[in-house]
Every structure is written in structure tokens, then in C-alpha cells.
C-alpha atoms as a PDB file:
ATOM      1  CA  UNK A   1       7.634 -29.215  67.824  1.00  0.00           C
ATOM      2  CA  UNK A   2       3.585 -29.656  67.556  1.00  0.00           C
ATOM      3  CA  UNK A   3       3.370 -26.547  69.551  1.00  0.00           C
ATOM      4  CA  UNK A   4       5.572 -24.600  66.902  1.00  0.00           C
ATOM      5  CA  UNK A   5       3.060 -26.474  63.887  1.00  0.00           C
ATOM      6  CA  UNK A   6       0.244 -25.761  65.484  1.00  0.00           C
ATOM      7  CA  UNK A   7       1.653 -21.752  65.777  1.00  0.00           C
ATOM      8  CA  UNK A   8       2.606 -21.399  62.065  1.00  0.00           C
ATOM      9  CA  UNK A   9      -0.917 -23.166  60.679  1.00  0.00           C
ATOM     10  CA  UNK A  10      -2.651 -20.476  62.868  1.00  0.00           C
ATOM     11  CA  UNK A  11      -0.468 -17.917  61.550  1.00  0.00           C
ATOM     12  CA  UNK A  12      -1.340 -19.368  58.503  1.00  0.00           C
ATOM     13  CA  UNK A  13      -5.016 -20.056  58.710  1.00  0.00           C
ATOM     14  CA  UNK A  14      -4.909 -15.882  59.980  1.00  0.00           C
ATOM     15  CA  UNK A  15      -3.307 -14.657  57.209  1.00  0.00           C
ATOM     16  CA  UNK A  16      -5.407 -15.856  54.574  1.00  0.00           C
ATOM     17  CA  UNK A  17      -8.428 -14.934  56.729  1.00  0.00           C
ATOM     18  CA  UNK A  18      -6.928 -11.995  57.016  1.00  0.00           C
ATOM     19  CA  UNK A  19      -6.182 -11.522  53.356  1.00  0.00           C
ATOM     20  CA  UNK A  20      -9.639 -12.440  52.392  1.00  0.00           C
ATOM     21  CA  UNK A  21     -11.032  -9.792  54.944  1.00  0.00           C
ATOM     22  CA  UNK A  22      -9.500  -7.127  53.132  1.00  0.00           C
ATOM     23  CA  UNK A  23     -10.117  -7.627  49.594  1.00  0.00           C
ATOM     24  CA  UNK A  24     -14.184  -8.083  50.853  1.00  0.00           C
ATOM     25  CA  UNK A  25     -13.037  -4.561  52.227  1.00  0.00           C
ATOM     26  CA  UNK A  26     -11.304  -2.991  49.556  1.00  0.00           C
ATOM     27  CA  UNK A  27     -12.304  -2.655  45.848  1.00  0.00           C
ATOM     28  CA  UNK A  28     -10.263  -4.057  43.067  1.00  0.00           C
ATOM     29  CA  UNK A  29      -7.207  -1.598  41.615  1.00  0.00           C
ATOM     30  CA  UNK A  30      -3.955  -1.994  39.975  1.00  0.00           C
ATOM     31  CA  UNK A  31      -0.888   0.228  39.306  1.00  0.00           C
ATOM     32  CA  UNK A  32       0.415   0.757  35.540  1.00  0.00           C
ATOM     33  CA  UNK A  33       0.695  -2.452  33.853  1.00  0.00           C
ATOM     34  CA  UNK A  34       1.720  -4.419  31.054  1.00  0.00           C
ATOM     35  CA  UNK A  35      -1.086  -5.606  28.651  1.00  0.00           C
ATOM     36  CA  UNK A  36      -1.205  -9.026  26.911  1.00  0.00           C
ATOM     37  CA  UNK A  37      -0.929  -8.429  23.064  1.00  0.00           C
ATOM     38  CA  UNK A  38      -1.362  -4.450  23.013  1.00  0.00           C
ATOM     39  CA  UNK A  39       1.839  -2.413  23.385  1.00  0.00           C
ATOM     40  CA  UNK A  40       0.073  -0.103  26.144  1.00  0.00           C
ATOM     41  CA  UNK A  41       0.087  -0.264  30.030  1.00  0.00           C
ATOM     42  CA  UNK A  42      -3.395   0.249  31.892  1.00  0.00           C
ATOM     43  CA  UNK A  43      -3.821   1.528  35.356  1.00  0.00           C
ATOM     44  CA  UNK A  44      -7.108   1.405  37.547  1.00  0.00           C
ATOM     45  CA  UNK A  45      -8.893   3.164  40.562  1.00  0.00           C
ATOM     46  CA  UNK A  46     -11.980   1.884  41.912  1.00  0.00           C
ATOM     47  CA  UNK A  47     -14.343   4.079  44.653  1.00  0.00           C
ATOM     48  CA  UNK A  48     -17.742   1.877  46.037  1.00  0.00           C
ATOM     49  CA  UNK A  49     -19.494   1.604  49.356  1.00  0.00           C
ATOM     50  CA  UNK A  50     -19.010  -1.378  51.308  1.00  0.00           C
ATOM     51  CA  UNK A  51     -19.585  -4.577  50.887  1.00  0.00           C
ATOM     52  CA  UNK A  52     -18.484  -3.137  47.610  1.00  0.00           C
ATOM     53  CA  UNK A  53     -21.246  -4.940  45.096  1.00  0.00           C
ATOM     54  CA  UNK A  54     -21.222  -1.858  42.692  1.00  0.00           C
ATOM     55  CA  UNK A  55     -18.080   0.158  42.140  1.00  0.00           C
ATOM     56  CA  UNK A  56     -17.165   2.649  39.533  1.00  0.00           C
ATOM     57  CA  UNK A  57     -13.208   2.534  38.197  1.00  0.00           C
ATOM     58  CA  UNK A  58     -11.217   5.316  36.748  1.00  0.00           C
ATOM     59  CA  UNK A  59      -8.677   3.929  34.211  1.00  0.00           C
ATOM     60  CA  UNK A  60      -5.554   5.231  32.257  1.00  0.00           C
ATOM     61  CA  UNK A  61      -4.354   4.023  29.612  1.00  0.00           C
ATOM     62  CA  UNK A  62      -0.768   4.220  28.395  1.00  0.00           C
ATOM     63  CA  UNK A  63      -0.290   3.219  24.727  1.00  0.00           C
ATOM     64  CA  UNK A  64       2.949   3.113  22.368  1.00  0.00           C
ATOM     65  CA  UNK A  65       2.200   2.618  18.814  1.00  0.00           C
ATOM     66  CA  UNK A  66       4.052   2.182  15.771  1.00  0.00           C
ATOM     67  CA  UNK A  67       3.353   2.034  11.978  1.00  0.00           C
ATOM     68  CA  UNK A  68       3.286  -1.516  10.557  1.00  0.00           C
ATOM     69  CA  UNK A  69       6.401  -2.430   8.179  1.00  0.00           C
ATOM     70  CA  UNK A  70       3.729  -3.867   5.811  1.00  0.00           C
ATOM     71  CA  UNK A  71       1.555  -0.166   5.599  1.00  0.00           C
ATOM     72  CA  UNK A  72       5.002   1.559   5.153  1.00  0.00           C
ATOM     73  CA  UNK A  73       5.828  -0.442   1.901  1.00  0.00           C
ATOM     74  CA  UNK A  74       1.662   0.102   0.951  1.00  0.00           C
ATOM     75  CA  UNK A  75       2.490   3.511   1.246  1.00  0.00           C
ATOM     76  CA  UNK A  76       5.537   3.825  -0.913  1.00  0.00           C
ATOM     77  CA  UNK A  77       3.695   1.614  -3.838  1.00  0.00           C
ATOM     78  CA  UNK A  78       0.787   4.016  -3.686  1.00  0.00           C
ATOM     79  CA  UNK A  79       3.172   6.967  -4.036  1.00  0.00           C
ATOM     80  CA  UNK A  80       5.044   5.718  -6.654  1.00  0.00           C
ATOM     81  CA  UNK A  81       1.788   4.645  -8.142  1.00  0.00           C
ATOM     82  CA  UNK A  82       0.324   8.694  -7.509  1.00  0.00           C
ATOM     83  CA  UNK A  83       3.779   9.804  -8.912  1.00  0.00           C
ATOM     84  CA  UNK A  84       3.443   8.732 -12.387  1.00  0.00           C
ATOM     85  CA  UNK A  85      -0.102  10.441 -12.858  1.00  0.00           C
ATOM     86  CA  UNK A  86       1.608  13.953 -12.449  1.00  0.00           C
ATOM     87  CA  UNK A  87       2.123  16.442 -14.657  1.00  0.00           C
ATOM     88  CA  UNK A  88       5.355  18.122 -14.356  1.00  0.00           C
ATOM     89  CA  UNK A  89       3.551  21.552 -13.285  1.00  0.00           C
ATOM     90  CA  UNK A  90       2.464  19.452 -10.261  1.00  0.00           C
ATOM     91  CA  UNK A  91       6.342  18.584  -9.314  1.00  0.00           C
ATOM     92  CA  UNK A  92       6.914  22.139  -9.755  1.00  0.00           C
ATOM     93  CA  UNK A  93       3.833  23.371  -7.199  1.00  0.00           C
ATOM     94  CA  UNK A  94       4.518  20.359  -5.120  1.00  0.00           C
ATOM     95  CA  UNK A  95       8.182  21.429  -4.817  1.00  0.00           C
ATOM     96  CA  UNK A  96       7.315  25.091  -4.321  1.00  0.00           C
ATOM     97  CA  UNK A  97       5.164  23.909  -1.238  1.00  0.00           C
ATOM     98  CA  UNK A  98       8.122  23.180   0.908  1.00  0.00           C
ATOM     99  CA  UNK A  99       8.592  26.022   3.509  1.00  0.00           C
ATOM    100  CA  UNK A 100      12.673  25.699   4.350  1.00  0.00           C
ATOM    101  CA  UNK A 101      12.513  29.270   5.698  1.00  0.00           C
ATOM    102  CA  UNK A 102       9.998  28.271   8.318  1.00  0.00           C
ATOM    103  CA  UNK A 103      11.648  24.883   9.639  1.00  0.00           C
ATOM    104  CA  UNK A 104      14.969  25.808   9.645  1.00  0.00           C
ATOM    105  CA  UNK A 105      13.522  28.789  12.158  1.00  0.00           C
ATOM    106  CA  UNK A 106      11.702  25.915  14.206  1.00  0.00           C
ATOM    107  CA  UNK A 107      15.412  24.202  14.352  1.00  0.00           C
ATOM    108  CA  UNK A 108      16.663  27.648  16.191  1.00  0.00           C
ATOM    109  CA  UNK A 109      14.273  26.764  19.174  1.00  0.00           C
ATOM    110  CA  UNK A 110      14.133  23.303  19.031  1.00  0.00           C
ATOM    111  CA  UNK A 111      15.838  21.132  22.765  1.00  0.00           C
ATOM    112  CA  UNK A 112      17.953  19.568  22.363  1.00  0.00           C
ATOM    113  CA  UNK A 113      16.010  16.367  22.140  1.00  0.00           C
ATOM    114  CA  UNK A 114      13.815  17.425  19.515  1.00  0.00           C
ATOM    115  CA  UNK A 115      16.871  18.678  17.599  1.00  0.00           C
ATOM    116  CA  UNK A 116      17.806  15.581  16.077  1.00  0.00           C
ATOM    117  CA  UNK A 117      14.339  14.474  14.913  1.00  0.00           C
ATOM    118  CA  UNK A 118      14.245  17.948  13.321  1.00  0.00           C
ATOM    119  CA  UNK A 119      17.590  17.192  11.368  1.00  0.00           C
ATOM    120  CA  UNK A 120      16.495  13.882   9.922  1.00  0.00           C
ATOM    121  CA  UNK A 121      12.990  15.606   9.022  1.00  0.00           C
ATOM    122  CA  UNK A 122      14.809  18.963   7.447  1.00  0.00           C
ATOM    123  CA  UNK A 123      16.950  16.606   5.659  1.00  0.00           C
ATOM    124  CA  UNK A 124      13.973  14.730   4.298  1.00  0.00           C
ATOM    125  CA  UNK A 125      12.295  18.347   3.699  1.00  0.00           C
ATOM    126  CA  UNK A 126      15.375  19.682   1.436  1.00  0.00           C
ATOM    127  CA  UNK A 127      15.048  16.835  -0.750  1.00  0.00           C
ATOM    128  CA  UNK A 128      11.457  17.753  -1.475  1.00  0.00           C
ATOM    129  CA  UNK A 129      12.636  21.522  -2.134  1.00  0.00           C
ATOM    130  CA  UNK A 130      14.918  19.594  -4.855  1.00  0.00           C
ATOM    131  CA  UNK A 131      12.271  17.479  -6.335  1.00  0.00           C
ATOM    132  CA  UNK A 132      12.657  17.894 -10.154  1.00  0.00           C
ATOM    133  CA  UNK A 133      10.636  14.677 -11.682  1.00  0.00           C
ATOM    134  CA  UNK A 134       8.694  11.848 -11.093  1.00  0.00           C
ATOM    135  CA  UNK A 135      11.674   9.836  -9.582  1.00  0.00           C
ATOM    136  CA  UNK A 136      13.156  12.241  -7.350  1.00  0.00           C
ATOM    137  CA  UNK A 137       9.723  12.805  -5.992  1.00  0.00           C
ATOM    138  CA  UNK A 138       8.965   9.263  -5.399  1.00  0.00           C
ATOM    139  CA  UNK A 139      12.646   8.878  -3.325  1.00  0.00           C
ATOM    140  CA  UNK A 140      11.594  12.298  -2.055  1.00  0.00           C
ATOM    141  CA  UNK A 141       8.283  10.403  -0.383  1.00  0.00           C
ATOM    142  CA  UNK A 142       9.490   7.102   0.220  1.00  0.00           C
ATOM    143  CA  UNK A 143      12.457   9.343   2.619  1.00  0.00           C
ATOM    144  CA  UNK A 144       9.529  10.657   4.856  1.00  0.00           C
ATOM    145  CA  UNK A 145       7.645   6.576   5.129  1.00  0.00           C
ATOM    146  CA  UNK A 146      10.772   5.691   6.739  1.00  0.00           C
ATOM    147  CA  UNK A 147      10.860   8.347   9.172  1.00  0.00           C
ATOM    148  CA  UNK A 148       7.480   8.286   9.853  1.00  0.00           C
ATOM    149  CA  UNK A 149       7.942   4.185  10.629  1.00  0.00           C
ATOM    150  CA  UNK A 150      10.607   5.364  12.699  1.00  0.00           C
ATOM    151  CA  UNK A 151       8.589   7.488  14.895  1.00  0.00           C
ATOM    152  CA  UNK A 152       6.539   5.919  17.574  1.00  0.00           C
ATOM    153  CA  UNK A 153       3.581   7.330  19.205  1.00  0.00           C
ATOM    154  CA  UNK A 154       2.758   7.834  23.080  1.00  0.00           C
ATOM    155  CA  UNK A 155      -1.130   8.639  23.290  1.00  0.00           C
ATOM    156  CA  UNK A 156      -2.833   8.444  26.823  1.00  0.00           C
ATOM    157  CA  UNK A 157      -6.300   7.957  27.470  1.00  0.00           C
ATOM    158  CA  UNK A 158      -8.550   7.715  30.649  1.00  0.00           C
ATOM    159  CA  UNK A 159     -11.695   6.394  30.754  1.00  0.00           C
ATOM    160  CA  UNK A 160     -14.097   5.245  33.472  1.00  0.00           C
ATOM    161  CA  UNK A 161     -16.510   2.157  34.079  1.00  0.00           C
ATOM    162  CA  UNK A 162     -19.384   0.791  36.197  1.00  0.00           C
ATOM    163  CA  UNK A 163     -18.671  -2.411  37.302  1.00  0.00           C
ATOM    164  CA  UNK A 164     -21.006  -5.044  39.151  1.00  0.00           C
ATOM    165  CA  UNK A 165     -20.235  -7.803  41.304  1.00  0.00           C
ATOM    166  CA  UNK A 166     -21.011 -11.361  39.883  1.00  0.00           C
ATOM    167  CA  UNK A 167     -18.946 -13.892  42.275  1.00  0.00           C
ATOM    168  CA  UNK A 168     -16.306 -13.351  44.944  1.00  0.00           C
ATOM    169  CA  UNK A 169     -13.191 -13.002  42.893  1.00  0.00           C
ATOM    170  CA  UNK A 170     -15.250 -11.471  39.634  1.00  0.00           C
ATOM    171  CA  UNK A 171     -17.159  -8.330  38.715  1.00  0.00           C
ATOM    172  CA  UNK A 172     -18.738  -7.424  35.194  1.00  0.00           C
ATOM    173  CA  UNK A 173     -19.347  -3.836  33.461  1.00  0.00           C
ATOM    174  CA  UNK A 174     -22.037  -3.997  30.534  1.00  0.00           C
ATOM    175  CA  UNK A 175     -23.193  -0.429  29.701  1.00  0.00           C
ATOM    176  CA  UNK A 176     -24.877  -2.078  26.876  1.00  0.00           C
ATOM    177  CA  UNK A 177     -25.105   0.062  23.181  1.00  0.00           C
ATOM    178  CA  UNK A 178     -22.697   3.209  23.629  1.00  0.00           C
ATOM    179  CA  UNK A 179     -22.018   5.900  20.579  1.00  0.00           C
ATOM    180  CA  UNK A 180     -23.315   6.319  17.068  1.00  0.00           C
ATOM    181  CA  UNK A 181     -22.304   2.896  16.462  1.00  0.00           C
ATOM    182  CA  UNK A 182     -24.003   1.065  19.020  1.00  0.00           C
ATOM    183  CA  UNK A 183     -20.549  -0.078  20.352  1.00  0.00           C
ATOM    184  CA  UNK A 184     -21.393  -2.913  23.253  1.00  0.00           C
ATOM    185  CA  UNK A 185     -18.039  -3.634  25.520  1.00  0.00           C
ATOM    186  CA  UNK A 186     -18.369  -5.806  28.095  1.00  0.00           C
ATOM    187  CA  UNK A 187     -15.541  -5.474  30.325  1.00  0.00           C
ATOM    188  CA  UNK A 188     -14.306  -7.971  33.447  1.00  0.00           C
ATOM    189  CA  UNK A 189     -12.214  -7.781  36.586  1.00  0.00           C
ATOM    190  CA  UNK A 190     -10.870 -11.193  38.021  1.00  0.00           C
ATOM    191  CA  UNK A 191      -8.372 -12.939  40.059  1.00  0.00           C
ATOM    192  CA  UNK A 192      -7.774 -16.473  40.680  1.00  0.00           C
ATOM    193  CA  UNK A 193      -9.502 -17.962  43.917  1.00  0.00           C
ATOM    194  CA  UNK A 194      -5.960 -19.073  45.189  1.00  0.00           C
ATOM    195  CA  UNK A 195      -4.170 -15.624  44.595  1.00  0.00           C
ATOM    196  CA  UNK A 196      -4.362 -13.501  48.066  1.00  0.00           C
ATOM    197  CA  UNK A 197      -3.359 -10.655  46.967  1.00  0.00           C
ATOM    198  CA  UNK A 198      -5.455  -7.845  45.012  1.00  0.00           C
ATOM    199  CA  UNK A 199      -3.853  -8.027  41.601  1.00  0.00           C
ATOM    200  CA  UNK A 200      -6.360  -8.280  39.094  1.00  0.00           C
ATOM    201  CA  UNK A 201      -6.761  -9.116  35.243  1.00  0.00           C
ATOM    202  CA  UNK A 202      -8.942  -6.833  33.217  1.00  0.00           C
ATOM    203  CA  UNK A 203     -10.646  -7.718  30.288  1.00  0.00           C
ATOM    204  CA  UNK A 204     -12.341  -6.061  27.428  1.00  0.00           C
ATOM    205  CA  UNK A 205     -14.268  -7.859  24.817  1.00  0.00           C
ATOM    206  CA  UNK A 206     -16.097  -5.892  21.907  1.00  0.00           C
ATOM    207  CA  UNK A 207     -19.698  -8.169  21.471  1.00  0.00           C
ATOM    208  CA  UNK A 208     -21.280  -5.748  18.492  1.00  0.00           C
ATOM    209  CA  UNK A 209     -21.907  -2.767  16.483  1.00  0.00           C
ATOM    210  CA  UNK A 210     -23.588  -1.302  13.633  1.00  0.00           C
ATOM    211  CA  UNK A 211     -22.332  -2.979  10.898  1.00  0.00           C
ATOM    212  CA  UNK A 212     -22.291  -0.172   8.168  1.00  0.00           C
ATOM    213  CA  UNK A 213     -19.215   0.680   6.736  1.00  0.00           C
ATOM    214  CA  UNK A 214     -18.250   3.314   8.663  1.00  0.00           C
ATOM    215  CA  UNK A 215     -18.752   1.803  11.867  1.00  0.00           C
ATOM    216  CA  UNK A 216     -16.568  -1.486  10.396  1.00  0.00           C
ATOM    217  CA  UNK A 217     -13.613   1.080  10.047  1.00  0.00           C
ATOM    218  CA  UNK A 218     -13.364   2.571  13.373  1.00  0.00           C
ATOM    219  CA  UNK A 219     -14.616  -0.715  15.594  1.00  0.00           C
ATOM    220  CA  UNK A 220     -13.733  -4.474  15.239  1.00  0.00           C
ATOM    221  CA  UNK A 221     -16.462  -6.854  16.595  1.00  0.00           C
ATOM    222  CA  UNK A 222     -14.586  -9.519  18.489  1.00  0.00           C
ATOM    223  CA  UNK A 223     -11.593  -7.596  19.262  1.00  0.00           C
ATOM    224  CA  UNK A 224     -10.386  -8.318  23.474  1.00  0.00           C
ATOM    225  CA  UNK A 225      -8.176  -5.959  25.259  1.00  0.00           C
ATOM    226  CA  UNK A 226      -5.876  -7.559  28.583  1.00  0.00           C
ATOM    227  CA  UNK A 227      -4.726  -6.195  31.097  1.00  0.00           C
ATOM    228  CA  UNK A 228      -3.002  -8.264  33.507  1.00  0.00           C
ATOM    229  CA  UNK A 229      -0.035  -7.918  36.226  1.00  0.00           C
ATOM    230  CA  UNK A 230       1.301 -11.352  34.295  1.00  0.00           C
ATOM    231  CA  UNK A 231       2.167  -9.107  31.182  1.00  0.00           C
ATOM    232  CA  UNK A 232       5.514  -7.946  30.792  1.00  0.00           C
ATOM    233  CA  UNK A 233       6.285  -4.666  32.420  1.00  0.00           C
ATOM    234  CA  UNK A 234       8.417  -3.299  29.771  1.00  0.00           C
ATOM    235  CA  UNK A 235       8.207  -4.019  25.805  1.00  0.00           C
ATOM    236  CA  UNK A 236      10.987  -3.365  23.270  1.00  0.00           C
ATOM    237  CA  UNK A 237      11.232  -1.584  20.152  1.00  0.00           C
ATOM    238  CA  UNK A 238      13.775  -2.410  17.362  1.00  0.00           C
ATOM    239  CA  UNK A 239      12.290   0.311  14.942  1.00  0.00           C
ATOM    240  CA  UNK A 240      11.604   2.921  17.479  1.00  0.00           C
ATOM    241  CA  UNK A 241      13.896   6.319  16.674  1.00  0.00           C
ATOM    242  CA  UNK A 242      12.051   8.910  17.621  1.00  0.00           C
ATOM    243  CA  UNK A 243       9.240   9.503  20.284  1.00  0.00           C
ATOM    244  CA  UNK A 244       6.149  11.501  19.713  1.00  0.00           C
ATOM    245  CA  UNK A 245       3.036  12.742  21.851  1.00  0.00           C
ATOM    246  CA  UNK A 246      -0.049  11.847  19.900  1.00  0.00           C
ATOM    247  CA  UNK A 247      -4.103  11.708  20.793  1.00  0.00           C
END
């Protein structure tokens, strides 16, 4: 019985020496993953020279976005809002607008999955063509908000980083200012000392940027991106009817 202890703690004892071997040998990646609090999955390669104290990582990024129910009724407000400012030559032009002719020829050589997006939207599209005053244009708009909230985006994005080693389960990427903005990301890798396998949890903090207005609409300060294999691998989507490729 000792003998057959004394087998399995060496067994043991080798493994995680083993284990700790190879990550030492082998820079930090992960497959397509869940994120923590961002519907998107992330996935990473890393290339370096051993002992690996500088590598540089390839990432893609896999996001699925979706307009807020909140910005969908802003939306509608503001067009009723717009609607009442128009002058009934403006219906008229605005109702003129609508190509049918040209959609309903896009609906010949739609597939089959596209054709019923292309239904709802021609649908939407005929009521415009019908548009006759400031109520039937406000229905008219608030038609296409509610498609358009029903319509999630796929975008994909790659993007690579330098990262540095700081400790044995941690490594750091600071590029320092980046853009017309001045954008500074710092961005970690990092496992828990007890975990022996190489799954790692990627992090992405914004520190600063310019703070002129522009630069306060297209970057947050303080906003933190995570990655990690913890996240859920698949995400649900109660308002999601139609799927679209975006940027």
C-alpha cells in the first residue's frame, strides 16, 4: 500500500512538474471564448522566443450586438417629434423616395435565408410608399425601429499586441498613447498559480484619452474588456430575428 502512495505522489509531483515545464515552454493562447459582460467571444495566438519574456499575440474578436430597447423608443420620440415639423410637400418627396421597383427586384435573388428579412423590410418599405400625413409617416418610421431592434449585428475584428512578462503566471501590454486621441489600453494575460493548465483571462482596461468632445464620443476612460474561459460559451437573445454582417 505505501509502495502504491508513494507511486501516485510521484506521478503526481511529475505531472505538475511536468505541467509547469510546458507552460515556461509555451506562450499563453486560448481558443474562441466567452467574454464577461460583452456579448463577443475573443480568441488569441501568441509567437515569442524562449524563455518567452516578450511575445506578440494575434487576437480575433467575435462580437454580436444589438440595439438597446431604451434607443429604440429615443428613436421613435425623435421621429414623431421630426414628423410634426413637416410640411406636407416633404411627406410627398419623402414618400416619392421609396424605390419598390428596385427591392422587389433584390427579393427575385434573394436565398432563401435572406428572403424573409427582405419580406418584413418590403413590408415596412410599402408602408412608406403609402405615407400620406404626419401620422402615417410616424407609424411608417416607428415600423422600421422595430425591425432594426430586431436585427442583430455580427462584426469581427482582429487585432494584435505586445505583451511583456511581469511574474510567472502574468504578462502586461502597455503601448502607451495610440491614435488621434491618445487612447492608452493597458491590456493583461493571467492565470491562477494553482490552475495547470494554459487557460488564460485577458483583460483590457482603458486608463486615458484626450478629453475633447470628440474623443469622449468614440472612447470611454475606465471602460474594461474580459475575456476569460469562465465566461459562458454561448449567450442568448430574446430580441434577436434577424442576423446581419456588420464592421
Amino acid at each position: 500500500m505505501k509502495i502504491q502512495i508513494a507511486t501516485f505522489l510521484f506521478l503526481l509531483l511529475h505531472r505538475i512538474a511536468y505541467s509547469a515545464e510546458e507552460d515556461i515552454n509555451k506562450p499563453p493562447h486560448f481558443y474562441l471564448q466567452g467574454s464577461f459582460g460583452n456579448n463577443s467571444g475573443l480568441e488569441m495566438r501568441c509567437v515569442g522566443e524562449p524563455p518567452f519574456k516578450e511575445i506578440d499575440c494575434s487576437f480575433t474578436q467575435v462580437s454580436l450586438s444589438t440595439i438597446p430597447p431604451e434607443e429604440t423608443a429615443k428613436n421613435k420620440k425623435q421621429s414623431a417629434a421630426e414628423a410634426e415639423k413637416l410640411t406636407q410637400n416633404e411627406i410627398d418627396k419623402f414618400r416619392g423616395s421609396i424605390d419598390l421597383p428596385y427591392l422587389l427586384q433584390r427579393m427575385k435573388t434573394a436565398s432563401p435565408e435572406q428572403k424573409a428579412s427582405m419580406e418584413d423590410f418590403l413590408s415596412v418599405a410599402k408602408n412608406m410608399a403609402k405615407v400620406k400625413d404626419k401620422a402615417s409617416y410616424v407609424k411608417a418610421q416607428a415600423d422600421l425601429y422595430d425591425l432594426q431592434a430586431a436585427t442583430c449585428t455580427i462584426s469581427i475584428k482582429t487585432f494584435e499586441q505586445h505583451f511583456t512578462r511581469v511574474s510567472y503566471n502574468k504578462w502586461l501590454s502597455n503601448p502607451g498613447p495610440v491614435g488621434l486621441c491618445n487612447v492608452v489600453r493597458i491590456a493583461t494575460l493571467e492565470k491562477t498559480p494553482d490552475n495547470r493548465s494554459p487557460l488564460w483571462t485577458y483583460t483590457e482596461t482603458v486608463v486615458t484619452a484626450d478629453q475633447d468632445e470628440t474623443c469622449k464620443n468614440w472612447v470611454k476612460v475606465g471602460k474594461t474588456y474580459i475575456s476569460s474561459w469562465d465566461a459562458p460559451k454561448s449567450f442568448k437573445f430574446e430580441t434577436c430575428k434577424y442576423i446581419e454582417f456588420g464592421f
